[in-house]
C-alpha atoms as a PDB file:
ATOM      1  CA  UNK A   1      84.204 214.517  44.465  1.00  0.00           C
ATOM      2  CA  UNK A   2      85.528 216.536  41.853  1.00  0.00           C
ATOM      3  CA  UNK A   3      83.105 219.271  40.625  1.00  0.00           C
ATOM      4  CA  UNK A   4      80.559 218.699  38.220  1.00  0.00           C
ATOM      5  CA  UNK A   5      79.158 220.627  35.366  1.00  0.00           C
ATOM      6  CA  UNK A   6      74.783 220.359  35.353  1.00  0.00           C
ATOM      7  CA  UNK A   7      75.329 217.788  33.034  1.00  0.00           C
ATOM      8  CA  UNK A   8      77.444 215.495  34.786  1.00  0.00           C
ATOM      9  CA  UNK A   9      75.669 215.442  37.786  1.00  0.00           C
ATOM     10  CA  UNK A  10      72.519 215.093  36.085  1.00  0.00           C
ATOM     11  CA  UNK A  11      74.084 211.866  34.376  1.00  0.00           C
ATOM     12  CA  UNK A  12      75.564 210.447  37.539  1.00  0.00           C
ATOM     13  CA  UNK A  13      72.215 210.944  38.983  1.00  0.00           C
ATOM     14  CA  UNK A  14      69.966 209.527  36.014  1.00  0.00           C
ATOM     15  CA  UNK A  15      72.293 206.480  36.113  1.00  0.00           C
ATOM     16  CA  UNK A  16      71.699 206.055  40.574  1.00  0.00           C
ATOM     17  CA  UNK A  17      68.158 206.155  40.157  1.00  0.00           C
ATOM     18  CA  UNK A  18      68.146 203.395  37.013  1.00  0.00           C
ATOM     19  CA  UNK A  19      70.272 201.561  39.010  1.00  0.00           C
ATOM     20  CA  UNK A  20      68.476 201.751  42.208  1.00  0.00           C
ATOM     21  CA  UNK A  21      65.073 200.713  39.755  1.00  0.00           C
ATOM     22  CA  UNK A  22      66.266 198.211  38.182  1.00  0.00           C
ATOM     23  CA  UNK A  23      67.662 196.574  41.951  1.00  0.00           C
ATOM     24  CA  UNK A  24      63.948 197.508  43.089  1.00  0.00           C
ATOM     25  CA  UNK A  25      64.807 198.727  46.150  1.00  0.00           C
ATOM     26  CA  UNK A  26      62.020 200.001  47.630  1.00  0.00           C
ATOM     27  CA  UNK A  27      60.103 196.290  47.105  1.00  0.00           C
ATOM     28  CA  UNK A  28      62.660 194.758  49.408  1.00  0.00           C
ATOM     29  CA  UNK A  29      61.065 191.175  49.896  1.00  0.00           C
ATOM     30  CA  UNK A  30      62.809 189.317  52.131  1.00  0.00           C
ATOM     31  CA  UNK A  31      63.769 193.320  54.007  1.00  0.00           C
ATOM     32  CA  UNK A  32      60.340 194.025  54.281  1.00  0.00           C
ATOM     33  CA  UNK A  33      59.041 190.827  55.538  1.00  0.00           C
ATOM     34  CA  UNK A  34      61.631 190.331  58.378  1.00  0.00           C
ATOM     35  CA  UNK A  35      63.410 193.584  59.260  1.00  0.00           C
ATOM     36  CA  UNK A  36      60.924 196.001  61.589  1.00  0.00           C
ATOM     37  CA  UNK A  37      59.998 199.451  60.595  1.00  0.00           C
ATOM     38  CA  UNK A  38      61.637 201.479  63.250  1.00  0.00           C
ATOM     39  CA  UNK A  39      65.066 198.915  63.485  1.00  0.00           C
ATOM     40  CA  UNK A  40      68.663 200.873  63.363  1.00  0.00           C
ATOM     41  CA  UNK A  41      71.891 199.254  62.779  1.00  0.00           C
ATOM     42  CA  UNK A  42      75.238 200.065  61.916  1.00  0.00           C
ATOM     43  CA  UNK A  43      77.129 198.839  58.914  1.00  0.00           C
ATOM     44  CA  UNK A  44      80.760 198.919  57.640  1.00  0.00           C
ATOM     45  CA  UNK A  45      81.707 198.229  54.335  1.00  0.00           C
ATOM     46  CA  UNK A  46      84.799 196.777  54.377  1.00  0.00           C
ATOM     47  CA  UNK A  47      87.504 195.663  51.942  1.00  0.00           C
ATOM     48  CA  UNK A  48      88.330 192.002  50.959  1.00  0.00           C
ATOM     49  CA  UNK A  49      91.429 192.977  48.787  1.00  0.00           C
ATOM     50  CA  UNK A  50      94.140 195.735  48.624  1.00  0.00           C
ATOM     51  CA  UNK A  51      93.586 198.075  46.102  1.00  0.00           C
ATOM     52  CA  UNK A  52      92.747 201.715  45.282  1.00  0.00           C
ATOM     53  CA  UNK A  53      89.421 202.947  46.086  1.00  0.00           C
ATOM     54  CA  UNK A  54      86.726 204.792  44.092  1.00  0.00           C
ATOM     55  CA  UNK A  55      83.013 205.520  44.635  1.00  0.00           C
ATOM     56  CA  UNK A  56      82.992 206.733  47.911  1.00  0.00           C
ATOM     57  CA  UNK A  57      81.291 209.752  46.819  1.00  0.00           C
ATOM     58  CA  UNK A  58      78.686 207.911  44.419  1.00  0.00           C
ATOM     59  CA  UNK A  59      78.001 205.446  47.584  1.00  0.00           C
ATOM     60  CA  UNK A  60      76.758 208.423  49.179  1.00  0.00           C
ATOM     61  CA  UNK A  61      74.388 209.388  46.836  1.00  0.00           C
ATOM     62  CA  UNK A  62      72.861 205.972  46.226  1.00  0.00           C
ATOM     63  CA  UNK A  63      72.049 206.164  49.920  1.00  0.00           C
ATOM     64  CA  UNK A  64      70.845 209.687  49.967  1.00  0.00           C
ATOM     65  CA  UNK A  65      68.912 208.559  46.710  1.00  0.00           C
ATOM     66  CA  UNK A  66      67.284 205.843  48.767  1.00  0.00           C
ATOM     67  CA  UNK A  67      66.938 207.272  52.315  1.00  0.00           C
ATOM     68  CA  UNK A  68      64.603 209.980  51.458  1.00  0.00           C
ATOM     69  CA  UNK A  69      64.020 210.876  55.132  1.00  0.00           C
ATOM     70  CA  UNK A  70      67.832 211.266  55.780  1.00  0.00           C
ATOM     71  CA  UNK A  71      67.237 208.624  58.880  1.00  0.00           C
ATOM     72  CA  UNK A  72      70.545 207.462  58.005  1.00  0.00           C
ATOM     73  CA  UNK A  73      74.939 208.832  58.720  1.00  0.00           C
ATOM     74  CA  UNK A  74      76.835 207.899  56.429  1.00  0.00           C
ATOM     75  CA  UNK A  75      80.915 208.180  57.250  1.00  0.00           C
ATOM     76  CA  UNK A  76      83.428 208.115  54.633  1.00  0.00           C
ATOM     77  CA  UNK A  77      86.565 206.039  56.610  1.00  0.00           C
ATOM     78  CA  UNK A  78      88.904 206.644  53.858  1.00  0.00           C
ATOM     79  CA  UNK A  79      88.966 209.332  50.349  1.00  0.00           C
ATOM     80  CA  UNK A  80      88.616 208.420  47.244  1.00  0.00           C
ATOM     81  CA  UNK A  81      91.683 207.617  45.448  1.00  0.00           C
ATOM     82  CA  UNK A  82      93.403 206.298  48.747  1.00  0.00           C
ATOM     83  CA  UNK A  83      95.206 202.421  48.984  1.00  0.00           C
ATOM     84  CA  UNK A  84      93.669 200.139  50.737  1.00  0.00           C
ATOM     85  CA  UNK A  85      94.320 196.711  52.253  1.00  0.00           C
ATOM     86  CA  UNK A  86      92.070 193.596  52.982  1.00  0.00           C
ATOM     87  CA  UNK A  87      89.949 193.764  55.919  1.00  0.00           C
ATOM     88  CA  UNK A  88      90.277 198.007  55.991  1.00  0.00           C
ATOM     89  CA  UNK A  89      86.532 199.844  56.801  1.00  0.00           C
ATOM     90  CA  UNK A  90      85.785 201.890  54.163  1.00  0.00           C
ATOM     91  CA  UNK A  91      82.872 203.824  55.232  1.00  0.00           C
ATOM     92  CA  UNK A  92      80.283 203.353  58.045  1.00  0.00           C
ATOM     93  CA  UNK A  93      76.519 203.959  58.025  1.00  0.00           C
ATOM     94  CA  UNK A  94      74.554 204.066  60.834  1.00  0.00           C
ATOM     95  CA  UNK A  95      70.463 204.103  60.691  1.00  0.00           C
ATOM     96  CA  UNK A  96      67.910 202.618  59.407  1.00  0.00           C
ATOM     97  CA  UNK A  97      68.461 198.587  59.130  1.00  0.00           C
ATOM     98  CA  UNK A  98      66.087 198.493  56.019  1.00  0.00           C
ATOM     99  CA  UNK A  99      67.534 200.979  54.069  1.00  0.00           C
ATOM    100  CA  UNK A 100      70.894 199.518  55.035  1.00  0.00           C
ATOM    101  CA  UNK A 101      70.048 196.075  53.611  1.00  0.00           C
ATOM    102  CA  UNK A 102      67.813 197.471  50.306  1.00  0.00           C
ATOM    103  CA  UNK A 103      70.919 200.329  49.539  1.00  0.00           C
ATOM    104  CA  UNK A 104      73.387 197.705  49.923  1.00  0.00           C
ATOM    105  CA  UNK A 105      73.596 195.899  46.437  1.00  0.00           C
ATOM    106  CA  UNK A 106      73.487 198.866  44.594  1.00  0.00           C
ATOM    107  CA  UNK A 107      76.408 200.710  46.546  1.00  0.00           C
ATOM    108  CA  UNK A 108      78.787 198.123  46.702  1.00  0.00           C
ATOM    109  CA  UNK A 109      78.063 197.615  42.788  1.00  0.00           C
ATOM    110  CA  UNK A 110      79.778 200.946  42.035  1.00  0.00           C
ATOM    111  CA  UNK A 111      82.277 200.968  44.773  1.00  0.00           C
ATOM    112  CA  UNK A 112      83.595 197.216  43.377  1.00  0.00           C
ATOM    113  CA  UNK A 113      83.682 197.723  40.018  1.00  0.00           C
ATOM    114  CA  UNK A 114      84.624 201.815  40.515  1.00  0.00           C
ATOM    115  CA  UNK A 115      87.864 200.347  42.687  1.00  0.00           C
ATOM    116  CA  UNK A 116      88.529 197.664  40.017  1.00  0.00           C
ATOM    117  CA  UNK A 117      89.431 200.311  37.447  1.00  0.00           C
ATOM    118  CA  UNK A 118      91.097 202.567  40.243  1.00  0.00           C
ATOM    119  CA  UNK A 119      93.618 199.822  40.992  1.00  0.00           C
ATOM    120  CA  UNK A 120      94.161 198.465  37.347  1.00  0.00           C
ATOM    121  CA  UNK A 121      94.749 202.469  36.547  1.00  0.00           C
ATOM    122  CA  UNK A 122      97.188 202.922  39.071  1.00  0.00           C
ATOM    123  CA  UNK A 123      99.174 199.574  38.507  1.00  0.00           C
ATOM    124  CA  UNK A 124     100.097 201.322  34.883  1.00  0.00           C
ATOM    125  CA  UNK A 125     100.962 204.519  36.259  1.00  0.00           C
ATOM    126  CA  UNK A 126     103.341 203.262  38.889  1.00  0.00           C
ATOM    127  CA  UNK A 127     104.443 201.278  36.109  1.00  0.00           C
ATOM    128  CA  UNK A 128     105.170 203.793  34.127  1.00  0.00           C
ATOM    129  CA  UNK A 129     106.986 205.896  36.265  1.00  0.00           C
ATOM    130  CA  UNK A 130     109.602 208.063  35.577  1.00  0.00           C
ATOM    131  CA  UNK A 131     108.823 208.493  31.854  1.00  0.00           C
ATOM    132  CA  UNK A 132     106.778 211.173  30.358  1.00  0.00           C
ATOM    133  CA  UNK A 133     103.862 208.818  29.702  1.00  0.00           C
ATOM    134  CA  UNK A 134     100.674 209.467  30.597  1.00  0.00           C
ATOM    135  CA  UNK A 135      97.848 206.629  31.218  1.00  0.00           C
ATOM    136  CA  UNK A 136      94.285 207.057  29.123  1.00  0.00           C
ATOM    137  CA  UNK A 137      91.218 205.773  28.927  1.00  0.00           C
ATOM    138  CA  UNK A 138      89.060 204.757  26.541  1.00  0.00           C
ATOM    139  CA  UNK A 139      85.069 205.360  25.088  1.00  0.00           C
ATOM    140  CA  UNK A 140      84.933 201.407  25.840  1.00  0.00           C
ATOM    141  CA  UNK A 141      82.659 201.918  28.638  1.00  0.00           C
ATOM    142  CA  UNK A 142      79.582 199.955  30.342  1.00  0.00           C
ATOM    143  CA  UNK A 143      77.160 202.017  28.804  1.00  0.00           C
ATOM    144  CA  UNK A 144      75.297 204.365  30.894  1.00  0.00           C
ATOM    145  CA  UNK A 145      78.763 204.212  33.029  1.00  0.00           C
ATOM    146  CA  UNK A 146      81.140 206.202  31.502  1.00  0.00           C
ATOM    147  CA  UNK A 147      81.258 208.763  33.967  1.00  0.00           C
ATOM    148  CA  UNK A 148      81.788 207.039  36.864  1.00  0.00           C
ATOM    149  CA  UNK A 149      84.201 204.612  34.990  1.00  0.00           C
ATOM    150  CA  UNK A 150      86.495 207.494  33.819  1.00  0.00           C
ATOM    151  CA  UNK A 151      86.249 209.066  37.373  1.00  0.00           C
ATOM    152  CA  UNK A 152      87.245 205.875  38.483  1.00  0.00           C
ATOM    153  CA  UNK A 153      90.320 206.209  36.238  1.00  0.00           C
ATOM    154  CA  UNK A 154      91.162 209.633  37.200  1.00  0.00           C
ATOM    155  CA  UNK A 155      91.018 208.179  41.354  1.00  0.00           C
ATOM    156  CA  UNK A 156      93.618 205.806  39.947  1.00  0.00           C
ATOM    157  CA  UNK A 157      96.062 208.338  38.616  1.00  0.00           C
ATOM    158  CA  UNK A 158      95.213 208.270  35.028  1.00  0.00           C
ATOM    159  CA  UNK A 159      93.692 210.823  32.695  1.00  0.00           C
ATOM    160  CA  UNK A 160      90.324 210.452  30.698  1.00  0.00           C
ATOM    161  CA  UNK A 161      90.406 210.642  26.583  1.00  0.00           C
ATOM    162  CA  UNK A 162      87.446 211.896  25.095  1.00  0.00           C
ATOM    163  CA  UNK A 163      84.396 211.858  26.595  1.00  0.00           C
ATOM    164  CA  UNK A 164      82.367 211.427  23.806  1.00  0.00           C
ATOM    165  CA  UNK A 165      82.028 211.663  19.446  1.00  0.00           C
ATOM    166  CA  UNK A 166      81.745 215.296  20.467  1.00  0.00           C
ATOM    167  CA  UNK A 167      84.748 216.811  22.958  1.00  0.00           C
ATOM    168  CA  UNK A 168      87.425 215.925  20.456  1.00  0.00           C
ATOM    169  CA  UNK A 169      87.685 214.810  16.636  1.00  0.00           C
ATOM    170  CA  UNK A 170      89.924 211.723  16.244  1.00  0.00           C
ATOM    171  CA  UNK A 171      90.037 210.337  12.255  1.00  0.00           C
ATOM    172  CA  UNK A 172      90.011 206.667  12.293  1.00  0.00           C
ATOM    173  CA  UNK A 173      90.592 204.547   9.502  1.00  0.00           C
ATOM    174  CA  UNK A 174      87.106 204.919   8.466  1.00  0.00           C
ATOM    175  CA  UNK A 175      87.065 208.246   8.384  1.00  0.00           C
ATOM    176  CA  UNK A 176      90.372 208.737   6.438  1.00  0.00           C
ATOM    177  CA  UNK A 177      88.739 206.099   3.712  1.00  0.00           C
ATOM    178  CA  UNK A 178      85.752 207.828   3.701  1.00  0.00           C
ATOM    179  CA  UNK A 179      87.759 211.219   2.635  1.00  0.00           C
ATOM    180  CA  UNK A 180      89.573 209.673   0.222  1.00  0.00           C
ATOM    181  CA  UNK A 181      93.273 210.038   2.466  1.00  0.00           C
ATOM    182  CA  UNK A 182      94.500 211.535   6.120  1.00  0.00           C
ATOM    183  CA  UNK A 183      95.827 214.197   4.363  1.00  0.00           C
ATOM    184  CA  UNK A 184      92.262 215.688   2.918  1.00  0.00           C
ATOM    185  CA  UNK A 185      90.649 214.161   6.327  1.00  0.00           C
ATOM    186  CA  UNK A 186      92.471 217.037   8.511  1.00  0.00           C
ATOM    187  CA  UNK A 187      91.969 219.442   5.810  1.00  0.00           C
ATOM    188  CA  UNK A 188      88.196 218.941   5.816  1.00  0.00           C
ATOM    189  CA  UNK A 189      88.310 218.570   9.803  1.00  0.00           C
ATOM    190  CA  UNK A 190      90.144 221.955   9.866  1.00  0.00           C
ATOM    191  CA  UNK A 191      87.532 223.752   7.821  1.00  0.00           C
ATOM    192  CA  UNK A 192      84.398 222.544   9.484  1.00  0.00           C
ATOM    193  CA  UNK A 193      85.515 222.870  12.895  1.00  0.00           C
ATOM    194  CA  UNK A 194      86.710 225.604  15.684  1.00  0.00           C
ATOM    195  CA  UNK A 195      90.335 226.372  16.096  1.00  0.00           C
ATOM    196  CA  UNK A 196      89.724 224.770  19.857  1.00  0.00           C
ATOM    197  CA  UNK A 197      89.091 221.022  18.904  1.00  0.00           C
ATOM    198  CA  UNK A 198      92.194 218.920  18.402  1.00  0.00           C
ATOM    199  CA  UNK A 199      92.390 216.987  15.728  1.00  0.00           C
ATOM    200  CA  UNK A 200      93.552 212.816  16.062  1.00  0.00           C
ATOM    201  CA  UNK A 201      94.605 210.961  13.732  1.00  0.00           C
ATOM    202  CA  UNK A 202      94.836 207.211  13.724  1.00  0.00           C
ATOM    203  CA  UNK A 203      98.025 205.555  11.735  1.00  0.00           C
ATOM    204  CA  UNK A 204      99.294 202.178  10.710  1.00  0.00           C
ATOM    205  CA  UNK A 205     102.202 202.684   9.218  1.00  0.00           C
ATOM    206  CA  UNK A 206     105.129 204.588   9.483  1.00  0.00           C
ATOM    207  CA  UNK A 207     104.208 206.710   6.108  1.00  0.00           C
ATOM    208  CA  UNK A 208     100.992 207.641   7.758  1.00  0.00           C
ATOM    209  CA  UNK A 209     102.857 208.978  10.485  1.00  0.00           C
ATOM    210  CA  UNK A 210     104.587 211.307   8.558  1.00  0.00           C
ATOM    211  CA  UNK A 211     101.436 212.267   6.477  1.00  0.00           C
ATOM    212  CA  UNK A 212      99.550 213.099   9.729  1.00  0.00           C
ATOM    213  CA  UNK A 213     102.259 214.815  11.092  1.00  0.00           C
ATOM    214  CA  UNK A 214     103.136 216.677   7.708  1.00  0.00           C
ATOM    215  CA  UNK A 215      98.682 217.630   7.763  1.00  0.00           C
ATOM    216  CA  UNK A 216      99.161 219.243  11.154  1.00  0.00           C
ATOM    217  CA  UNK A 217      97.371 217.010  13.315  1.00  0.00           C
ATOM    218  CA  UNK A 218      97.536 217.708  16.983  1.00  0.00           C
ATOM    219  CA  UNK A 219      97.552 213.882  18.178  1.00  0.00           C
ATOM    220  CA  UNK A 220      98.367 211.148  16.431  1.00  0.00           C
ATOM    221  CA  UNK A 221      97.467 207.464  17.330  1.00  0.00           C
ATOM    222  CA  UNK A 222     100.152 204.783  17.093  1.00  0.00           C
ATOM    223  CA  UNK A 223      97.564 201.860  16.397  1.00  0.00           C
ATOM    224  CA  UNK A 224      98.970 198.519  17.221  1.00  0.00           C
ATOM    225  CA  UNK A 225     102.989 199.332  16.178  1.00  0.00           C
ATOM    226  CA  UNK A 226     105.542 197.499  17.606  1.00  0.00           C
ATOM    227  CA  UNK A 227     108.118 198.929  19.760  1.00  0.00           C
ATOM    228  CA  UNK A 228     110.822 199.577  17.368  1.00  0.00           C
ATOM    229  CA  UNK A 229     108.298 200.980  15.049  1.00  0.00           C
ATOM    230  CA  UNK A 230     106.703 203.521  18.077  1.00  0.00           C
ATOM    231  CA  UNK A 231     110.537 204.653  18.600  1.00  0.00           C
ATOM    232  CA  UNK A 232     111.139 205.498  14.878  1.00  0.00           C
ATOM    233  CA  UNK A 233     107.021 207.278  15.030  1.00  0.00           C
ATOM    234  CA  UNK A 234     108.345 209.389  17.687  1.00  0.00           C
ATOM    235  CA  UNK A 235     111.551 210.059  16.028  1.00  0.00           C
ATOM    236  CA  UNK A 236     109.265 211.532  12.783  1.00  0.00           C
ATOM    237  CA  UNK A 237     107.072 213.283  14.352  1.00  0.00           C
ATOM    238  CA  UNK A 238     110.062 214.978  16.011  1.00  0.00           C
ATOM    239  CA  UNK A 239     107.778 217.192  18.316  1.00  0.00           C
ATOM    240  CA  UNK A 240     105.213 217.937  15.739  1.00  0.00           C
ATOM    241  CA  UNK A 241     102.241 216.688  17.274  1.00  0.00           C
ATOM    242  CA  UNK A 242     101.298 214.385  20.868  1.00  0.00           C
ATOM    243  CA  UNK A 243     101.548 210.981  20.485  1.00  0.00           C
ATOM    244  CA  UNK A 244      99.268 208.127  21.665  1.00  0.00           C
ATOM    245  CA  UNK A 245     100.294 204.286  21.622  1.00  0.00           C
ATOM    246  CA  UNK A 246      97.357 202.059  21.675  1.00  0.00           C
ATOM    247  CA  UNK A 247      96.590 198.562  21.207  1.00  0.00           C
ATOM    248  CA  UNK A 248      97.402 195.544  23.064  1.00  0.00           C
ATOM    249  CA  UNK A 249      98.401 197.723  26.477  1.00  0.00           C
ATOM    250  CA  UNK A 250      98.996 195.392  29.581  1.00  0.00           C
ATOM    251  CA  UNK A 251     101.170 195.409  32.565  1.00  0.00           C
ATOM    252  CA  UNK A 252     103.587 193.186  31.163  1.00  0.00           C
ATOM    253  CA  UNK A 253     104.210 195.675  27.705  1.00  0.00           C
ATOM    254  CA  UNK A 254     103.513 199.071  29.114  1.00  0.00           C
ATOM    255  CA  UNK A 255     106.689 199.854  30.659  1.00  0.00           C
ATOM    256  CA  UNK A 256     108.519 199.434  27.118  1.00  0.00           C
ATOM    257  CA  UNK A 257     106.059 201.313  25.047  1.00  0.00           C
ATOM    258  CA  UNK A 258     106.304 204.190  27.883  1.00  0.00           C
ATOM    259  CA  UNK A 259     109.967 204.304  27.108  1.00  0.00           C
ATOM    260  CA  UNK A 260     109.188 204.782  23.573  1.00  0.00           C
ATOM    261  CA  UNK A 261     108.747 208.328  23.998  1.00  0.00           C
ATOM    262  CA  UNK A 262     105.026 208.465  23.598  1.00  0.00           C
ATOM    263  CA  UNK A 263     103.288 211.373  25.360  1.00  0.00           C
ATOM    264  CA  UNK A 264      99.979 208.922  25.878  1.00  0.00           C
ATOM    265  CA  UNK A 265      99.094 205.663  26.440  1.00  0.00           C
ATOM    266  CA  UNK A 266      95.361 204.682  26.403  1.00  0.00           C
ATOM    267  CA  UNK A 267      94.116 201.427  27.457  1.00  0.00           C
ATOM    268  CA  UNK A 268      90.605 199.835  26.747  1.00  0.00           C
ATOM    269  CA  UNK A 269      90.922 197.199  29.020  1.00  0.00           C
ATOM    270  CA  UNK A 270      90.641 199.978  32.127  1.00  0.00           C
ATOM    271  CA  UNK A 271      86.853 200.134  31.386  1.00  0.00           C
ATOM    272  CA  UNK A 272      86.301 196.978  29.411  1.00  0.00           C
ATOM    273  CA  UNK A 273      87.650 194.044  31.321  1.00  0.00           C
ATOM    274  CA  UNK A 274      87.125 195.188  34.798  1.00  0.00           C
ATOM    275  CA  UNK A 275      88.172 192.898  37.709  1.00  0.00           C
ATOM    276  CA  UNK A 276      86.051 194.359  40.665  1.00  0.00           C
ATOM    277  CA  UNK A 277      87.758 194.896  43.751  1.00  0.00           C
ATOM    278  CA  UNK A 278      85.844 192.632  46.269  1.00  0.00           C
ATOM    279  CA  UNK A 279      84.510 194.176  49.331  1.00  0.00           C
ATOM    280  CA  UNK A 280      81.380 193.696  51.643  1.00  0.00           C
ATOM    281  CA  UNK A 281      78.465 194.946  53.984  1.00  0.00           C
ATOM    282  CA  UNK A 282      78.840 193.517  57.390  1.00  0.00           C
ATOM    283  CA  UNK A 283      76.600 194.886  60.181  1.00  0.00           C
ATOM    284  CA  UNK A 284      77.330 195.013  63.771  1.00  0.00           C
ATOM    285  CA  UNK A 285      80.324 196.091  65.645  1.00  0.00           C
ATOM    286  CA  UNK A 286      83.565 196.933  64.075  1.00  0.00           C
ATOM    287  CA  UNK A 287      85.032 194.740  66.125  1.00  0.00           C
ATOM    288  CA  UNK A 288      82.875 191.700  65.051  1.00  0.00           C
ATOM    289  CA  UNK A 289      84.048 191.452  61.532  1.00  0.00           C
ATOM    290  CA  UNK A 290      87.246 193.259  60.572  1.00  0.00           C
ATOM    291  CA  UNK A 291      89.958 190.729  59.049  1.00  0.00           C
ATOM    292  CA  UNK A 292      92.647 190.272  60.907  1.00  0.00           C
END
């Protein structure tokens, strides 16, 4: 996994241990009941679609979160950020049969939904191909999830917007009506902020492309243009400032508003509509349950 600052790491692992809670695995009913103390098996989780994968990583540290006594191995069969196919092993744990059957909910909760964003990233990169266009993300995140679902994004090929209110200062329109224009809304940014935050501007119109550019913004949104009217934003800004088209972004659209010109195109529906790749738990022998 890519490095992590204190913070993240203490986020990522805040958010295992709520999720691991909230699944209660440690008050395994049916587990507990049936499945003897000192039982091993071996599992594989395996994939039911093809797709790119994510949460490989996190999967091991919801097991290490759970299997305090480290009675279990846990074998990464792929990286993240690889394709996959249907019916591919993904990673193999071999140990304790309880822990097996109370991590396995939670793990393949981040792996499926992690991969769903993966593979919807990657789609609109390969789509994109060839241009200068770069795939975002948005702050349109489960909450509680938005580091894992922008690492998701990043596994996919894309590249994460903001974080957060705080990592960058991007003027929406109720921000500019609140100052009273874009113009004095960079102005005021400018003065209340280091010389190391970029300033984003939202625009509408084609004459609030030219004001933002004209203020000295550093990025400036194309909200919901058309493509004809993206062409002409890019033609204003003439190199002034990075450009982001957003707003109604799918597969079917993206390929056109890359060849815009844009510099950026971020896409809500990454993090908000996720379609989670489908893959399972299935213990025994490889050999036993692989699709073929």
């Amino acid at each position: 996994m890519t490095s992590l600052t204190n913070y993240e790491n203490r986020q990522l692992l805040d958010l295992i241990h709520l999720a691991i809670e909230e699944d209660g695995a440690d008050r395994d009913l049916a587990t507990l009941s049936i499945v003897p103390d000192q039982a091993t098996m071996t599992a594989f989780i395996t994939a039911k679609a093809d797709g790119i994968i994510s949460g490989i990583e996190v999967a091991r540290l919801v097991l290490a979160a759970i299997d305090t006594d480290k009675s279990c191995t846990f074998t990464p069969l792929v990286s993240d950020g690889d394709a996959i196919t249907k019916g591919q092993d993904l990673i193999s744990i071999t140990g304790s049969y309880r822990i097996l059957l109370s991590a396995e909910r939670t793990m393949l909760n981040f792996l499926q939904r992690m991969s769903g964003i993966a593979t919807a990233t990657h789609l609109l990169v390969s789509l994109c191909e060839g241009t200068k266009a770069r795939i975002l993300d948005t702050r349109k995140t489960a909450p509680g999830h938005r580091f894992t679902d922008k690492l998701a994004v990043r596994h996919g090929g894309g590249h994460n917007h903001r974080y957060g209110l705080y990592d960058m200062c991007l003027l929406k329109d109720n921000h500019i009506k609140a100052a009273g224009g874009i113009t004095p809304a960079v102005e005021s940014a400018r003065r209340q902020l280091p010389l190391s935050v970029k300033i984003e501007v939202e625009t509408e119109t084609l004459e609030q492309v030219e004001e933002a550019a004209t203020a000295g913004a550093d990025l400036i949104m194309l909200d919901n243009m058309s493509n004809a009217q993206m062409t002409e934003a890019v033609r204003i800004i003439g190199g002034r400032a990075r450009t982001e088209a957003s707003g109604n972004v799918n597969a079917e659209r993206v390929r056109a508003i890359a060849e815009c010109g844009v510099d950026y195109i971020s896409v809500g529906a990454l993090t908000h509509s996720v379609t989670a790749l489908d893959m399972s738990m299935n213990f025994g022998h490889k050999e036993t349950h692989t699709d073929k």
